[in-house]
Protein backbone atom coordinates (compact mmCIF):
# COMPACT_ATOMS: atom_id res chain seq x y z
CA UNK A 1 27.86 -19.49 -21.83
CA UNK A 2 28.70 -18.08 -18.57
CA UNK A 3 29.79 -14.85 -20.33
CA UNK A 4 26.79 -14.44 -22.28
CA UNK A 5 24.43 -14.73 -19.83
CA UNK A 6 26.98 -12.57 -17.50
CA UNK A 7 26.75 -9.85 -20.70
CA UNK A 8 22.56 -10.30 -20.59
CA UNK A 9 22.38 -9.78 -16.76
CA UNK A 10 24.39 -6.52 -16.96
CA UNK A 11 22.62 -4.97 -19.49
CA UNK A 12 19.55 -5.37 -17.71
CA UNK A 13 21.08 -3.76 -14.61
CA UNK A 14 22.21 -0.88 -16.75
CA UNK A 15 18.59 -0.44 -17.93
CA UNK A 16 17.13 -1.12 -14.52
CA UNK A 17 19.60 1.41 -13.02
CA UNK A 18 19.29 4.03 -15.43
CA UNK A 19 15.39 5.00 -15.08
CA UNK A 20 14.27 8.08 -13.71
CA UNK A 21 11.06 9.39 -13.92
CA UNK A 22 10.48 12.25 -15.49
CA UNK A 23 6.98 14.97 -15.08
CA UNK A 24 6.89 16.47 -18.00
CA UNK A 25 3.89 19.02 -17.11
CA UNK A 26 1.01 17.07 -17.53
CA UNK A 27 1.50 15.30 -21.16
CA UNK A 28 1.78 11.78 -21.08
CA UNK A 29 3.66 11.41 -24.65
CA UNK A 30 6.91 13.45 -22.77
CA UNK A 31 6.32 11.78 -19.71
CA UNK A 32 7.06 8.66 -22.27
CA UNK A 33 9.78 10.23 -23.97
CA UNK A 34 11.39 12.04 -21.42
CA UNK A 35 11.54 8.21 -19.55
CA UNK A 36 13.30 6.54 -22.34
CA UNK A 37 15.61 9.20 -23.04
CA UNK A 38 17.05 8.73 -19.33
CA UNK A 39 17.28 4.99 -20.36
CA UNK A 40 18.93 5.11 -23.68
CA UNK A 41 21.46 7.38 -22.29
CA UNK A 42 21.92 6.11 -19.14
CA UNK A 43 22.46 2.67 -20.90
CA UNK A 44 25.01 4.31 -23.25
CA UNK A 45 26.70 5.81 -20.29
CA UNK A 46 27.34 2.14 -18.91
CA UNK A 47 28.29 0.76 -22.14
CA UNK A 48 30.67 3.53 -22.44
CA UNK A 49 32.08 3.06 -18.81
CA UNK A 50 32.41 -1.03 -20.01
CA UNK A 51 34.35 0.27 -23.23
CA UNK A 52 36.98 2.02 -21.64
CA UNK A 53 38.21 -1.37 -19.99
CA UNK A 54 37.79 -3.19 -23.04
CA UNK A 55 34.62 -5.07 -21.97
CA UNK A 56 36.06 -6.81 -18.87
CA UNK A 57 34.53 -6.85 -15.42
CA UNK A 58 38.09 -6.62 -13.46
CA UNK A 59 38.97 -3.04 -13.84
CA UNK A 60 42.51 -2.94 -15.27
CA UNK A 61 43.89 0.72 -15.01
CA UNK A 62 47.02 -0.16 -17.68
CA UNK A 63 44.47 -0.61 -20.65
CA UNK A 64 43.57 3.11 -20.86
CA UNK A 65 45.73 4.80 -18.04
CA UNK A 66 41.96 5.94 -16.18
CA UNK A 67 40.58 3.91 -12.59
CA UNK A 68 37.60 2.56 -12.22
CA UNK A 69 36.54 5.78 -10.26
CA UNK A 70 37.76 8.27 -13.04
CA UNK A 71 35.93 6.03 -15.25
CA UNK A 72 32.61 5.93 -13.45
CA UNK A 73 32.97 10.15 -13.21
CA UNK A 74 34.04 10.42 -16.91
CA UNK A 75 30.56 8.69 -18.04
CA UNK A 76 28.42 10.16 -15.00
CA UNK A 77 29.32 13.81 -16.11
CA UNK A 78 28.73 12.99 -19.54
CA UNK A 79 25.17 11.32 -19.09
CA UNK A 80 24.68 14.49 -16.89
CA UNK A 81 26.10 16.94 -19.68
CA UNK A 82 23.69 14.78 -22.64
CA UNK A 83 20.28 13.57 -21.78
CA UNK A 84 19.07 17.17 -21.15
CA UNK A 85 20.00 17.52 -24.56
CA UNK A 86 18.70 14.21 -26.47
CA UNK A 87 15.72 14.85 -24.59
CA UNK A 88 14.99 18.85 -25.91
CA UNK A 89 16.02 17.05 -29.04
CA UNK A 90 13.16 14.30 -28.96
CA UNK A 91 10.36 16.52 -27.47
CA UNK A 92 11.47 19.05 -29.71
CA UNK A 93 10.97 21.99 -27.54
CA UNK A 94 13.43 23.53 -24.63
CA UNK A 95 13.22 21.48 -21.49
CA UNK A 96 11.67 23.10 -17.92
CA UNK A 97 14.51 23.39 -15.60
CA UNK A 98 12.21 20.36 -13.48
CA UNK A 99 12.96 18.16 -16.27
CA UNK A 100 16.83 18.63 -16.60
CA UNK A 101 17.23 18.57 -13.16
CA UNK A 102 15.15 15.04 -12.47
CA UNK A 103 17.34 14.05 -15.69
CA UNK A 104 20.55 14.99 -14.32
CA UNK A 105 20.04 13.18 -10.83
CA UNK A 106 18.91 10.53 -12.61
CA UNK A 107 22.42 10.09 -13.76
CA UNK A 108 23.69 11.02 -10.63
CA UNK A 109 22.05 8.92 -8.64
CA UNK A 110 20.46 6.08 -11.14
CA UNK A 111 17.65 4.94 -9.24
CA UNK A 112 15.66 7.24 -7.10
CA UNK A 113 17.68 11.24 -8.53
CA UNK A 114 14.71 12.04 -10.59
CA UNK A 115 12.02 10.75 -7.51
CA UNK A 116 14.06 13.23 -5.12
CA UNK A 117 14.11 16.17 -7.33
CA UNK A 118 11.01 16.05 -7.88
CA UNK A 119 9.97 15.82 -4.31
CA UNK A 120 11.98 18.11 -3.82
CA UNK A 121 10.11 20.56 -6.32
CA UNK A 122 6.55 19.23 -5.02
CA UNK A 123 7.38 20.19 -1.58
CA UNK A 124 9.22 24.03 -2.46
CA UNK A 125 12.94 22.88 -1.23
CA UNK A 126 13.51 23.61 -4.79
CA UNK A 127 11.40 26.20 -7.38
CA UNK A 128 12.38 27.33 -10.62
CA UNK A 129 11.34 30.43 -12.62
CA UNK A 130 9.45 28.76 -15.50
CA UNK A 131 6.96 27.75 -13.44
CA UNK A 132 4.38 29.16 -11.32
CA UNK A 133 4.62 29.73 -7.85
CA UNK A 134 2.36 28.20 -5.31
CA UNK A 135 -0.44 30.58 -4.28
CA UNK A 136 -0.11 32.21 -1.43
CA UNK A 137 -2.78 31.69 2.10
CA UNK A 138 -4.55 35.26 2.78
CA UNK A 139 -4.62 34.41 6.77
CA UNK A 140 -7.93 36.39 8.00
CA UNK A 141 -7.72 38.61 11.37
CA UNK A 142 -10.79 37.45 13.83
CA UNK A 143 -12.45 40.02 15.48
CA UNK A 144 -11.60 40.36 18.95
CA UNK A 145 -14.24 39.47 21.24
């Protein structure tokens, strides 16, 4: 019993951990999908991290010759490397770089990636050249008394 409910609690983590919001541009239907495309894979990321040490919660390097940190960068890369992907496959169109970069720091960083990239973006630390840039102040000269 202890295991099942063990198996429940960590599945929720992995779904709790792996959301990152995504701004799609406006549209709340990719908002939507671009969301549970940085679940599902970030969920298959930590099932795939749990599968390379056979489902137990010790890590045991001697099952697969790999540590728990080569593990943990193994699936990080590759939830990097595929939810820009499943998501241009979903939405069906090619992703803004805003998207694949709040999708990649959401694997990177489970929780908050896609929040600070896209602060990041709302406050110029970071632009990108499919969008369009801010306009620019026309500061006025006063007349000189």
């Amino acid at each position: 019993m202890y295991r099942k409910v063990a198996f429940v609690m960590a599945a929720v983590a992995a779904l709790a951990l792996s959301y990152a919001p995504a701004n799609a541009g406006g549209r709340h239907s990719d908002k939507v999908a671009l969301t549970a495309t940085s679940i599902g894979v970030g969920a298959a990321s930590t099932a795939a991290y749990f599968a390379l040490n056979d489902w137990h919660w010790k890590w045991d390097s001697a099952r697969h010759g790999i540590t728990a940190t080569g593990a943990f960068a193994i699936t990080t890369i590759g939830c990097a490397a595929l939810s820009p992907f499943v998501a241009s496959a979903v939405l069906k169109r090619p992703l803004s770089y805003r998207e694949a970069h709040m999708l990649i720091a959401g694997c990177i960083i489970p929780v908050v990636g896609g929040w600070l990239v896209d602060q990041a973006y709302e406050q110029h630390i970071m632009w990108a050249p499919d969008e369009v840039a801010a306009p620019k102040k026309k500061w006025k000269k006063h007349a000189r008394k």
